[in-house]
PDB file of N, CA and C in Angstrom:
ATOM      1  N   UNK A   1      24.948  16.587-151.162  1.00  0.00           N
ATOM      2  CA  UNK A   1      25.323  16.386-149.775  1.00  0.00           C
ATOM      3  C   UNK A   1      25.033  17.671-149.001  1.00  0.00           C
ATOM      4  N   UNK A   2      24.258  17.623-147.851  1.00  0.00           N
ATOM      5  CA  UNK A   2      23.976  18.510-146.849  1.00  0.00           C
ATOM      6  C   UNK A   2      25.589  18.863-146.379  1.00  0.00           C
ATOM      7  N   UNK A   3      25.359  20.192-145.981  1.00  0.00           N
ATOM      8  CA  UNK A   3      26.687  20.642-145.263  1.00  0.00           C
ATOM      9  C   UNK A   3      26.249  20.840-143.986  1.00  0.00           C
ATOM     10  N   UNK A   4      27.181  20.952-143.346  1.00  0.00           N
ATOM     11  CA  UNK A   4      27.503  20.585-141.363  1.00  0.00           C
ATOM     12  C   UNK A   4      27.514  22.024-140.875  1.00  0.00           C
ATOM     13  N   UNK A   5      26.426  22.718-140.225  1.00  0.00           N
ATOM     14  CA  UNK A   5      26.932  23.960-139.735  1.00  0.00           C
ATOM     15  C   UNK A   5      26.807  24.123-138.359  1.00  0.00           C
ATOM     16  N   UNK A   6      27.559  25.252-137.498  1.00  0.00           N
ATOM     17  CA  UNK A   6      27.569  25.185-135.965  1.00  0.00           C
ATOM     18  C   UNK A   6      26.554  25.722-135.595  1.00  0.00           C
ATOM     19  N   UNK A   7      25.040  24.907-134.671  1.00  0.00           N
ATOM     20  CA  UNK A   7      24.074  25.756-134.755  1.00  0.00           C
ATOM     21  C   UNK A   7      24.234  27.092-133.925  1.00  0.00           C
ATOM     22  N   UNK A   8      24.960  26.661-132.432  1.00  0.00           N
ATOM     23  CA  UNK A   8      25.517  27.846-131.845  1.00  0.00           C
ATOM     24  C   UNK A   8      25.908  29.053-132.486  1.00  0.00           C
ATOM     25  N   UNK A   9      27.184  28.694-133.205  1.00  0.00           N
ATOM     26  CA  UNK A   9      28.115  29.720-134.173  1.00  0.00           C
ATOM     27  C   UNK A   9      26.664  30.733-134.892  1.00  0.00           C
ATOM     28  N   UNK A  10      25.774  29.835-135.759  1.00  0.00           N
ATOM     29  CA  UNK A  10      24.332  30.530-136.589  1.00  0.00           C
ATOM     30  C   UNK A  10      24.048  31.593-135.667  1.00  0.00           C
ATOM     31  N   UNK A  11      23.798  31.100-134.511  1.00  0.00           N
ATOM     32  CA  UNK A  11      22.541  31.565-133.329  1.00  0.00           C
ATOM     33  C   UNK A  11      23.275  32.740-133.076  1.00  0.00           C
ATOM     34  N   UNK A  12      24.481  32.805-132.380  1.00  0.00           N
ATOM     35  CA  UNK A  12      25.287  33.724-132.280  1.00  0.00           C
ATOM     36  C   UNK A  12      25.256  35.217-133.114  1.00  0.00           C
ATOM     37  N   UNK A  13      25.819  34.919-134.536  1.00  0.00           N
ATOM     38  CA  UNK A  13      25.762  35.666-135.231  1.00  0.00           C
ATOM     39  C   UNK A  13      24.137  36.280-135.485  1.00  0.00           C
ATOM     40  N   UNK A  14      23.490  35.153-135.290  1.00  0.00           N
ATOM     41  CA  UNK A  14      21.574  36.625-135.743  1.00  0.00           C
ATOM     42  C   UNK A  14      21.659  37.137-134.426  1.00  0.00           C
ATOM     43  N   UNK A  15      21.681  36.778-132.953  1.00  0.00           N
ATOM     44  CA  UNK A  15      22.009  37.262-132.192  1.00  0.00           C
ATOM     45  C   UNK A  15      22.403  39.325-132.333  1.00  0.00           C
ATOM     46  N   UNK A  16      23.691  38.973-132.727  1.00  0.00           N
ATOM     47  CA  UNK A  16      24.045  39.919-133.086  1.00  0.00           C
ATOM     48  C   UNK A  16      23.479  41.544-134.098  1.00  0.00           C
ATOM     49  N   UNK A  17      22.444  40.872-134.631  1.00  0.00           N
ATOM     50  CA  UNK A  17      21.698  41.527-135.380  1.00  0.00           C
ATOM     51  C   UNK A  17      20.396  42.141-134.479  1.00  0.00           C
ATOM     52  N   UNK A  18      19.888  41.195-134.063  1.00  0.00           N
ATOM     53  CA  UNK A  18      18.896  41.729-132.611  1.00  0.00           C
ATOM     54  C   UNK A  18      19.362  43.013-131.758  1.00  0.00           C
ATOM     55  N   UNK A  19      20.507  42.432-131.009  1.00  0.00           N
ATOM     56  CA  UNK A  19      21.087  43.265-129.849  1.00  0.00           C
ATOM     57  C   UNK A  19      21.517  44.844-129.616  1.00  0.00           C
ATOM     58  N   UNK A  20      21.595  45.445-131.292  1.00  0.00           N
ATOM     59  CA  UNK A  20      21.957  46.356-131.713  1.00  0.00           C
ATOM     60  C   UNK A  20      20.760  47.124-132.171  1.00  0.00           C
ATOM     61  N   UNK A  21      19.775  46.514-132.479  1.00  0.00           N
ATOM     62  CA  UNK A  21      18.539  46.999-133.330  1.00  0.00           C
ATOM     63  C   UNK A  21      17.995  48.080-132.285  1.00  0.00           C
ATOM     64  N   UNK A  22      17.869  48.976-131.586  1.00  0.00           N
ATOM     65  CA  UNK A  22      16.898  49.278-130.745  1.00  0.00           C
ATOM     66  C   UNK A  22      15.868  50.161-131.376  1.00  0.00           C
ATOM     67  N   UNK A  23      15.994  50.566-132.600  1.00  0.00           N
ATOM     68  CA  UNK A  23      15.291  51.740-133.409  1.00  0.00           C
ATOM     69  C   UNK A  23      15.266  51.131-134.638  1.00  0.00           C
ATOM     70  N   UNK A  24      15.088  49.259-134.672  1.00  0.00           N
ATOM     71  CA  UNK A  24      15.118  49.047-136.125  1.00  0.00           C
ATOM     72  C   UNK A  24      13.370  48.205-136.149  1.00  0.00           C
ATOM     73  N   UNK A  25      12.758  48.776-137.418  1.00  0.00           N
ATOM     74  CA  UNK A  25      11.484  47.912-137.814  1.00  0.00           C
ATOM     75  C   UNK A  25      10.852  46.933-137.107  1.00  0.00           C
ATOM     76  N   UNK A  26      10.050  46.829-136.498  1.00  0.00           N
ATOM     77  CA  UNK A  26       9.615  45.906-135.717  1.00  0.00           C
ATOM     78  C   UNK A  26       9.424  44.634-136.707  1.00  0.00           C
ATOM     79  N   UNK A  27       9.213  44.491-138.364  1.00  0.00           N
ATOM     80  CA  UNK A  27       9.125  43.174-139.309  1.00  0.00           C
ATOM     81  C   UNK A  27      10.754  42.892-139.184  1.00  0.00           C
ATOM     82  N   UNK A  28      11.568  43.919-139.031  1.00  0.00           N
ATOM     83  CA  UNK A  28      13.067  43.215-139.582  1.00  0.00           C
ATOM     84  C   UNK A  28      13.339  42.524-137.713  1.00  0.00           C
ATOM     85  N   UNK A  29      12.806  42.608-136.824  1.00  0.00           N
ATOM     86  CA  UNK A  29      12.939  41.866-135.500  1.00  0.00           C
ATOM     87  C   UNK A  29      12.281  40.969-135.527  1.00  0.00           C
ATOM     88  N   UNK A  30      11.353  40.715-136.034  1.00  0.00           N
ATOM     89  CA  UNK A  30      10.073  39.446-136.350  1.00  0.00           C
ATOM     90  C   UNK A  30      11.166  38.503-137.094  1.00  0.00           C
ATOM     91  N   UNK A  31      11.334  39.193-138.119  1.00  0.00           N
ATOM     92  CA  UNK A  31      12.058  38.077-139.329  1.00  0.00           C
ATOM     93  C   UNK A  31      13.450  37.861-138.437  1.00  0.00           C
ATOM     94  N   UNK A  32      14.355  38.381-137.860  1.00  0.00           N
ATOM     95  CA  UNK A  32      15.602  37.730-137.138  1.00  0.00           C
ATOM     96  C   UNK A  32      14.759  37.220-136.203  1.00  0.00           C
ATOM     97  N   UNK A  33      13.516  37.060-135.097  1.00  0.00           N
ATOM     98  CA  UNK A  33      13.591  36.181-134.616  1.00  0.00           C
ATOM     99  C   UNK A  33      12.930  35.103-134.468  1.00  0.00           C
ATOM    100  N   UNK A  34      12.021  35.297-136.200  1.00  0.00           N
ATOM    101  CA  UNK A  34      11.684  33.391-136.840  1.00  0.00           C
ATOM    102  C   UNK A  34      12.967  32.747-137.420  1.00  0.00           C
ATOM    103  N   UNK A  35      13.976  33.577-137.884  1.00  0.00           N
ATOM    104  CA  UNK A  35      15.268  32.853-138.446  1.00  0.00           C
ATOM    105  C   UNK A  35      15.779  32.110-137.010  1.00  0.00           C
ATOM    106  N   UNK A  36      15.522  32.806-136.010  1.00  0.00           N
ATOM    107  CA  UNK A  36      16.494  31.808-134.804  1.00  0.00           C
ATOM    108  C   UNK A  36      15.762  30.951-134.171  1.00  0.00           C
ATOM    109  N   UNK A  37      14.066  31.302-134.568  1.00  0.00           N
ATOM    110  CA  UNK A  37      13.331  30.072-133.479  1.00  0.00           C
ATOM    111  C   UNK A  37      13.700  28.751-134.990  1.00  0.00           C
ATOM    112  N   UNK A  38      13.792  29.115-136.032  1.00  0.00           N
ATOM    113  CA  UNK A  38      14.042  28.287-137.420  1.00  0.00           C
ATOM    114  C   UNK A  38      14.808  27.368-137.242  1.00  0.00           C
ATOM    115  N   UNK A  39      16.194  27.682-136.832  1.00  0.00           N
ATOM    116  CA  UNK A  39      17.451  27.108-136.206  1.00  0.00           C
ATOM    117  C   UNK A  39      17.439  26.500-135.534  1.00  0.00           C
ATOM    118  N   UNK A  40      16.692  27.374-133.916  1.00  0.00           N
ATOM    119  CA  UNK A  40      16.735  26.249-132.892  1.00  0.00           C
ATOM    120  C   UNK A  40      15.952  25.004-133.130  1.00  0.00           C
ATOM    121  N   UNK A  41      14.813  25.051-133.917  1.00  0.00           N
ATOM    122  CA  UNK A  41      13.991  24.191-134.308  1.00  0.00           C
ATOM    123  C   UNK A  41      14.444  22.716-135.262  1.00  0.00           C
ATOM    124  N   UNK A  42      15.509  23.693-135.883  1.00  0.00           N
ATOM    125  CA  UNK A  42      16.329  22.596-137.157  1.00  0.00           C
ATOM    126  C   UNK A  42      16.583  21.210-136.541  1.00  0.00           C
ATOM    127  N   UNK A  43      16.244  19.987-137.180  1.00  0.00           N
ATOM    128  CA  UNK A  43      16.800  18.896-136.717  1.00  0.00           C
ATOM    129  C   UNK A  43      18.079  18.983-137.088  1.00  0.00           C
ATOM    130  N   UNK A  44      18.543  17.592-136.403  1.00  0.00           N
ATOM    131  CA  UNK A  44      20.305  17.483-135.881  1.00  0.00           C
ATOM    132  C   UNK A  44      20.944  16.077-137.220  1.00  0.00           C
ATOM    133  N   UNK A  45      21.788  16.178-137.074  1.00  0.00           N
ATOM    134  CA  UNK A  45      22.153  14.808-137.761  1.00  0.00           C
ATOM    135  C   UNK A  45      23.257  13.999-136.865  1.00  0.00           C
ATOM    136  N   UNK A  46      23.619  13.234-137.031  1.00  0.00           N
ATOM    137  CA  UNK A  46      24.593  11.811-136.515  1.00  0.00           C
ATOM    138  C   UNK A  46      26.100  12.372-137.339  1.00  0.00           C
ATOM    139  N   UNK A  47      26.977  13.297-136.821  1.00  0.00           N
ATOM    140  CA  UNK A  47      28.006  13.452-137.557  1.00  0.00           C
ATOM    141  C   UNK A  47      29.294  13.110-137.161  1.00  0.00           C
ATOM    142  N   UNK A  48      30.095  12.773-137.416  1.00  0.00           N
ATOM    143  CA  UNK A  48      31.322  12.705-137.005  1.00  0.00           C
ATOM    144  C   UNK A  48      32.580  13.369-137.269  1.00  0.00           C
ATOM    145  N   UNK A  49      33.851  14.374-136.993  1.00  0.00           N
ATOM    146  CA  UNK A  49      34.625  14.843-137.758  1.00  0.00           C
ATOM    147  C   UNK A  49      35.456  14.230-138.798  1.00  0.00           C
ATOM    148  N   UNK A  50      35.704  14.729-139.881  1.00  0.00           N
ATOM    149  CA  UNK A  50      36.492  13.906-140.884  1.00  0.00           C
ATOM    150  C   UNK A  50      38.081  13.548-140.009  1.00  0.00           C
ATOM    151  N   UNK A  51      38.796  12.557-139.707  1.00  0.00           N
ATOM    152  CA  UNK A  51      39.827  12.483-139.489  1.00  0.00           C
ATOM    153  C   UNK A  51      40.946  12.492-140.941  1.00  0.00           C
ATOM    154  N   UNK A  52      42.234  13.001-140.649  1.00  0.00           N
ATOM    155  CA  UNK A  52      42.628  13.095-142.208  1.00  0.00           C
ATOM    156  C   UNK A  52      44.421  12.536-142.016  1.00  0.00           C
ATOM    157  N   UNK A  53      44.539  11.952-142.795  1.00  0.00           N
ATOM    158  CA  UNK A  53      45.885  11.135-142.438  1.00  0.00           C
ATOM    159  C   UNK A  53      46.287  11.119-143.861  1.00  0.00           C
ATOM    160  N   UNK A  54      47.606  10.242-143.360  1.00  0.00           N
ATOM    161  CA  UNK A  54      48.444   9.891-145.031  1.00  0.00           C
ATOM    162  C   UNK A  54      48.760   8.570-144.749  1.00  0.00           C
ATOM    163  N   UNK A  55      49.108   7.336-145.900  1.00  0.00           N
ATOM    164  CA  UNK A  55      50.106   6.842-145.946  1.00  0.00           C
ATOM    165  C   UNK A  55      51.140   6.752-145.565  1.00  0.00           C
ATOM    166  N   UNK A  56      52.103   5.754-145.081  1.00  0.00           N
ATOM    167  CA  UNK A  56      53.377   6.143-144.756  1.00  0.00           C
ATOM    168  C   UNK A  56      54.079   5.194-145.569  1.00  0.00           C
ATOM    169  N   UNK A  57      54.433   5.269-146.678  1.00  0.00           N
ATOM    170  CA  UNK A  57      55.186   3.908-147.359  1.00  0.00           C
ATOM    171  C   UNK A  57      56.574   4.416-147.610  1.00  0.00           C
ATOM    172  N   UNK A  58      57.155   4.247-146.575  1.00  0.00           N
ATOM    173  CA  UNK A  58      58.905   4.888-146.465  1.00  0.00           C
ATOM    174  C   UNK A  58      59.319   3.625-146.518  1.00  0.00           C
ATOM    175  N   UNK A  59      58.985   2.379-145.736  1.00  0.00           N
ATOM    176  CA  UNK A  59      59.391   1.263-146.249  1.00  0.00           C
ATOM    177  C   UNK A  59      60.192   0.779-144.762  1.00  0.00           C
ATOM    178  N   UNK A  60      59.802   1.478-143.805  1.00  0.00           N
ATOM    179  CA  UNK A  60      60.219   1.260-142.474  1.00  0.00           C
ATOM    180  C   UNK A  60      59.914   0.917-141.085  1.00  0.00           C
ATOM    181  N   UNK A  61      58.461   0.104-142.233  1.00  0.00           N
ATOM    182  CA  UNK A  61      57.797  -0.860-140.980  1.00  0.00           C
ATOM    183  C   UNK A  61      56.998  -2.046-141.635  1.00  0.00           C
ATOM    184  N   UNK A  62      57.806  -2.924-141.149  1.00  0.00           N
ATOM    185  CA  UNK A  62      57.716  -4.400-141.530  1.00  0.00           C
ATOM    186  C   UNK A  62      56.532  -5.168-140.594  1.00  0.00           C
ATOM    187  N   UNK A  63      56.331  -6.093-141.557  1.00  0.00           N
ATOM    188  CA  UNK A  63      54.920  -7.648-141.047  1.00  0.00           C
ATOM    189  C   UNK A  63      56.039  -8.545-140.423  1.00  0.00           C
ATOM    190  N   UNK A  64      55.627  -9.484-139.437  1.00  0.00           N
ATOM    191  CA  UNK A  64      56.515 -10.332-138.951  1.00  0.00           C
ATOM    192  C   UNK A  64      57.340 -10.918-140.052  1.00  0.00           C
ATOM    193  N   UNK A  65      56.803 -11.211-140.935  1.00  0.00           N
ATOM    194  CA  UNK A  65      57.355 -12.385-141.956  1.00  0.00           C
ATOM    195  C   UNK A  65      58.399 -11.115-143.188  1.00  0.00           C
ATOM    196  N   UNK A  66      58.441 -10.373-142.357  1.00  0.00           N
ATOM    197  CA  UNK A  66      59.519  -9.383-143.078  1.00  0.00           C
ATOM    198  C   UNK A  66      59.099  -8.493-144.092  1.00  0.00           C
ATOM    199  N   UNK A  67      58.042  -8.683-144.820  1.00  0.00           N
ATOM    200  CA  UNK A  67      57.225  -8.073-146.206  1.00  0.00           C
ATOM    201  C   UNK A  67      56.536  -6.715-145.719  1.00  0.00           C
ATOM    202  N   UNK A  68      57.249  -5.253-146.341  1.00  0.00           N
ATOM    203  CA  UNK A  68      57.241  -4.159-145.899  1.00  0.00           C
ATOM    204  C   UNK A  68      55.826  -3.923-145.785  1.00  0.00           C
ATOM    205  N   UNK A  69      55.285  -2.696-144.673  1.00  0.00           N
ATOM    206  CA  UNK A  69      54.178  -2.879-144.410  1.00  0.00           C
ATOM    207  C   UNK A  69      54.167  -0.694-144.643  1.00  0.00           C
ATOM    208  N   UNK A  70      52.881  -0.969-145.528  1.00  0.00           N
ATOM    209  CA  UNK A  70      52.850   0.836-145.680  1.00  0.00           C
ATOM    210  C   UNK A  70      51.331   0.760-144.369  1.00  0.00           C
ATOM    211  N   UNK A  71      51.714   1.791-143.808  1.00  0.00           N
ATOM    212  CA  UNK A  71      50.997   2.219-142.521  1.00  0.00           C
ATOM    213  C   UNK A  71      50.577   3.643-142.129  1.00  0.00           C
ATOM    214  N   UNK A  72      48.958   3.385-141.514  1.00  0.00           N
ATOM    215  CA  UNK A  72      48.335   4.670-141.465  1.00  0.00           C
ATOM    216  C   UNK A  72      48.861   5.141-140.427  1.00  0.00           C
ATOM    217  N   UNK A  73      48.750   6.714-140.874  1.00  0.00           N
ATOM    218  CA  UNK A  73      49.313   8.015-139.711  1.00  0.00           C
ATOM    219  C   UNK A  73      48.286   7.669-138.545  1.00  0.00           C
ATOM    220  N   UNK A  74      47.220   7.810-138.824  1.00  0.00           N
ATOM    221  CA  UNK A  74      46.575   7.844-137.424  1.00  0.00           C
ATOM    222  C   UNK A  74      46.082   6.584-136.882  1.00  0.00           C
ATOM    223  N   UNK A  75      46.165   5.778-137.046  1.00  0.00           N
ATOM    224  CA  UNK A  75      46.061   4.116-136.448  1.00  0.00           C
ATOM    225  C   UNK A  75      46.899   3.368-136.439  1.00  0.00           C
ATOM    226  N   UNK A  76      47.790   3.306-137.267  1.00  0.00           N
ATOM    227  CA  UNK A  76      48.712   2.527-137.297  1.00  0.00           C
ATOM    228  C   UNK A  76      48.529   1.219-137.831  1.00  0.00           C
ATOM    229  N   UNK A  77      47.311   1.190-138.655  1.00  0.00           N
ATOM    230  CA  UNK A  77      46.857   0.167-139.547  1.00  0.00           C
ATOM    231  C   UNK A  77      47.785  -0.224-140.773  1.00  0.00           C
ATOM    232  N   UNK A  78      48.134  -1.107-141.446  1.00  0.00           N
ATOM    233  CA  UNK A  78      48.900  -1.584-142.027  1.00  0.00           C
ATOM    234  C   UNK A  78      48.215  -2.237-143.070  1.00  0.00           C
ATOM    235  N   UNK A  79      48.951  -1.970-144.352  1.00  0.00           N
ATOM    236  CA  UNK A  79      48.092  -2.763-145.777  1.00  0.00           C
ATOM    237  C   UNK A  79      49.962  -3.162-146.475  1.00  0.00           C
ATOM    238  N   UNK A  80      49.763  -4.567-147.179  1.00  0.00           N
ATOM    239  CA  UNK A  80      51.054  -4.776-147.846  1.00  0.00           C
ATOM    240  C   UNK A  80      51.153  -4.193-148.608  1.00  0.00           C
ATOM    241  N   UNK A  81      52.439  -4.333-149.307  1.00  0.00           N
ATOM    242  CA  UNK A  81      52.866  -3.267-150.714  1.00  0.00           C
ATOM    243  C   UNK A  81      52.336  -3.527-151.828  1.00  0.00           C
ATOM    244  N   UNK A  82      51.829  -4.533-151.853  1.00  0.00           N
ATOM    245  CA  UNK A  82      50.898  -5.367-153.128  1.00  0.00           C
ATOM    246  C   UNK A  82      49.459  -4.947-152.800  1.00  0.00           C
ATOM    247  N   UNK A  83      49.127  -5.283-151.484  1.00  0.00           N
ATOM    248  CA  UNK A  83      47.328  -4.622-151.199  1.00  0.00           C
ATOM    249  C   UNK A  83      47.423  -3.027-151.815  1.00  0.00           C
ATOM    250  N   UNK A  84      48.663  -2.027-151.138  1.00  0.00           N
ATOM    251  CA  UNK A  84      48.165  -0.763-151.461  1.00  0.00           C
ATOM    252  C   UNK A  84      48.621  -0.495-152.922  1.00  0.00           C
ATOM    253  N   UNK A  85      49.313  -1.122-153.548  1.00  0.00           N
ATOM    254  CA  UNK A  85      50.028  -1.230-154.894  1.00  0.00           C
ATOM    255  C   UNK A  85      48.660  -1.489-156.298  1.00  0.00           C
ATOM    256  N   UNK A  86      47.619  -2.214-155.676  1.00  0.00           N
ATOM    257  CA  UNK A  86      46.613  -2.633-156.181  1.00  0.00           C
ATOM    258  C   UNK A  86      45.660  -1.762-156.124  1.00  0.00           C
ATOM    259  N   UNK A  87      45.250  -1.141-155.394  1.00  0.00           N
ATOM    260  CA  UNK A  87      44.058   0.274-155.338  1.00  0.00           C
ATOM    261  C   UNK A  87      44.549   1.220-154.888  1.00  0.00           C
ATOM    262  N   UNK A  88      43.524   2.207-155.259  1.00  0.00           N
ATOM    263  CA  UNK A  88      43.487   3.288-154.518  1.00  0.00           C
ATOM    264  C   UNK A  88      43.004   3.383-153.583  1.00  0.00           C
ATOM    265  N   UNK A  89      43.980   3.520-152.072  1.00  0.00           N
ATOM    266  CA  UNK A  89      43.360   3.771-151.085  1.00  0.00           C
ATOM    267  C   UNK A  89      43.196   5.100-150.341  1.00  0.00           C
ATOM    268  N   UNK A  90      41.783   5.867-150.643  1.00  0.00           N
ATOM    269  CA  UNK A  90      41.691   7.380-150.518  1.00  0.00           C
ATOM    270  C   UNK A  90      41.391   7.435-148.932  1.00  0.00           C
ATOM    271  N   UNK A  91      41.375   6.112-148.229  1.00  0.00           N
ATOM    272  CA  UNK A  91      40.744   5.723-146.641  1.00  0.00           C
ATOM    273  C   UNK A  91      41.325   4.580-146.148  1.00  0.00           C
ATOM    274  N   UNK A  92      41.901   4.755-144.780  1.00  0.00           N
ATOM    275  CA  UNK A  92      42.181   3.636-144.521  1.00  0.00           C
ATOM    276  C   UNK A  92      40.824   3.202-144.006  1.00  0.00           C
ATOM    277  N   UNK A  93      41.195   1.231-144.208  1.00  0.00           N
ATOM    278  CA  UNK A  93      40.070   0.531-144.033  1.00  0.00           C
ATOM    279  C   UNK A  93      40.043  -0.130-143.012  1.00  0.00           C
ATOM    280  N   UNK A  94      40.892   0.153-141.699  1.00  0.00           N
ATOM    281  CA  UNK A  94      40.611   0.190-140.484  1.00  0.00           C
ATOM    282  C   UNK A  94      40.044   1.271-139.915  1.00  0.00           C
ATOM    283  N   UNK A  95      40.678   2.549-139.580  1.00  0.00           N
ATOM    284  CA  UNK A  95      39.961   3.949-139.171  1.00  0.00           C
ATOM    285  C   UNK A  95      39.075   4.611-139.709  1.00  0.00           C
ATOM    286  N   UNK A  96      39.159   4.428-141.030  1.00  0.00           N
ATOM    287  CA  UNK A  96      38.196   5.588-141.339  1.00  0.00           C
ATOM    288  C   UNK A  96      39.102   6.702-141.898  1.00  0.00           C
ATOM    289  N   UNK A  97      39.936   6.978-141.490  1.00  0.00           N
ATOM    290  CA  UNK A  97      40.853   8.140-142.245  1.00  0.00           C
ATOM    291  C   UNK A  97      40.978   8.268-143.439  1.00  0.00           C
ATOM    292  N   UNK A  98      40.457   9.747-143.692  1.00  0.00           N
ATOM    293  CA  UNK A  98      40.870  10.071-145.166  1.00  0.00           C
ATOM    294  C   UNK A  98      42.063  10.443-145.162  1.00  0.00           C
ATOM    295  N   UNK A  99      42.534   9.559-146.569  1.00  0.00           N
ATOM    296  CA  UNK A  99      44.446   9.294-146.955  1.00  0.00           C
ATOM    297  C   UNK A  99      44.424  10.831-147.907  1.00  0.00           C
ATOM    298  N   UNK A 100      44.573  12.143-147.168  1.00  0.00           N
ATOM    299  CA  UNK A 100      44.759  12.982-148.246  1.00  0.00           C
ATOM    300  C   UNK A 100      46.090  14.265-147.902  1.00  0.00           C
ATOM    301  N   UNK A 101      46.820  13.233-147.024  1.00  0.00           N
ATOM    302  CA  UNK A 101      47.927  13.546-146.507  1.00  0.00           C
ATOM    303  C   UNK A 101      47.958  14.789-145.277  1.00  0.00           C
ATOM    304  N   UNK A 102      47.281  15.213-144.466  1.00  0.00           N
ATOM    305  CA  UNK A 102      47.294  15.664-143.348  1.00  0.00           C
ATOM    306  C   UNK A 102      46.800  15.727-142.005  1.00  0.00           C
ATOM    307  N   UNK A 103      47.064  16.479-141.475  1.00  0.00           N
ATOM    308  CA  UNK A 103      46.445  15.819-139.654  1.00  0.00           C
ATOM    309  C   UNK A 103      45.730  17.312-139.581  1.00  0.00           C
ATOM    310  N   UNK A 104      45.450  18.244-140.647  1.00  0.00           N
ATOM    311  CA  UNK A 104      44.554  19.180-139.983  1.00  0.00           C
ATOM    312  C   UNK A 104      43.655  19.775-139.763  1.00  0.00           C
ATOM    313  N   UNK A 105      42.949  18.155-140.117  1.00  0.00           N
ATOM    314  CA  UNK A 105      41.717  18.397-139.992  1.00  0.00           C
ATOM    315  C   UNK A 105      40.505  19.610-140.601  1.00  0.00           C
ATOM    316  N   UNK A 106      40.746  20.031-141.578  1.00  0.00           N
ATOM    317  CA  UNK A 106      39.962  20.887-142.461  1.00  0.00           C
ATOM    318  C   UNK A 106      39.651  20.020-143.595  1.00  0.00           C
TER     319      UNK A 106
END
């Protein structure tokens, strides 16, 4: 799996390496600034942030017909005690949320 990086954040930091140089090698200014035309050049991908939630099976939110309902933190999606009793659910399968018990997003 490819990892997700900020191209800004990249750019920034060689940036930084340039701006300071005024008495450095004219190859080590060449090479920082094919690394940033490299970058800007990089294609993009279709990403989305991971959202990250938990379960809530306290047992304090019920289906009309009374049969306890365990429910996601961030949607409020609902699976019975027998659906989530039966798999592992590492996602809810309404949102998208990964069930790995927090909201902070890392």
């Amino acid at each position: 799996m490819d990892d997700l990086i900020s191209r800004k954040a990249l750019l920034e930091k060689l940036d930084k390496w340039i701006n300071p140089c005024v008495n450095c090698e004219s190859e080590f200014l060449s090479g920082i600034a094919t690394a940033i035309s490299e970058v800007e050049a990089a294609p993009t991908v279709d990403a989305a942030p991971v959202v990250h939630g938990r379960w809530d099976d306290s047992g304090r939110f019920k289906f009309f017909d009374c049969d306890i309902a365990v429910r996601c933190s961030m949607c409020g999606g609902c699976l019975t005690e027998k659906e989530y009793a039966e798999s592992v659910w590492n996602f809810c399968p309404v949102c998208g949320a990964k069930m790995d018990g927090g909201n902070d997003n890392d």
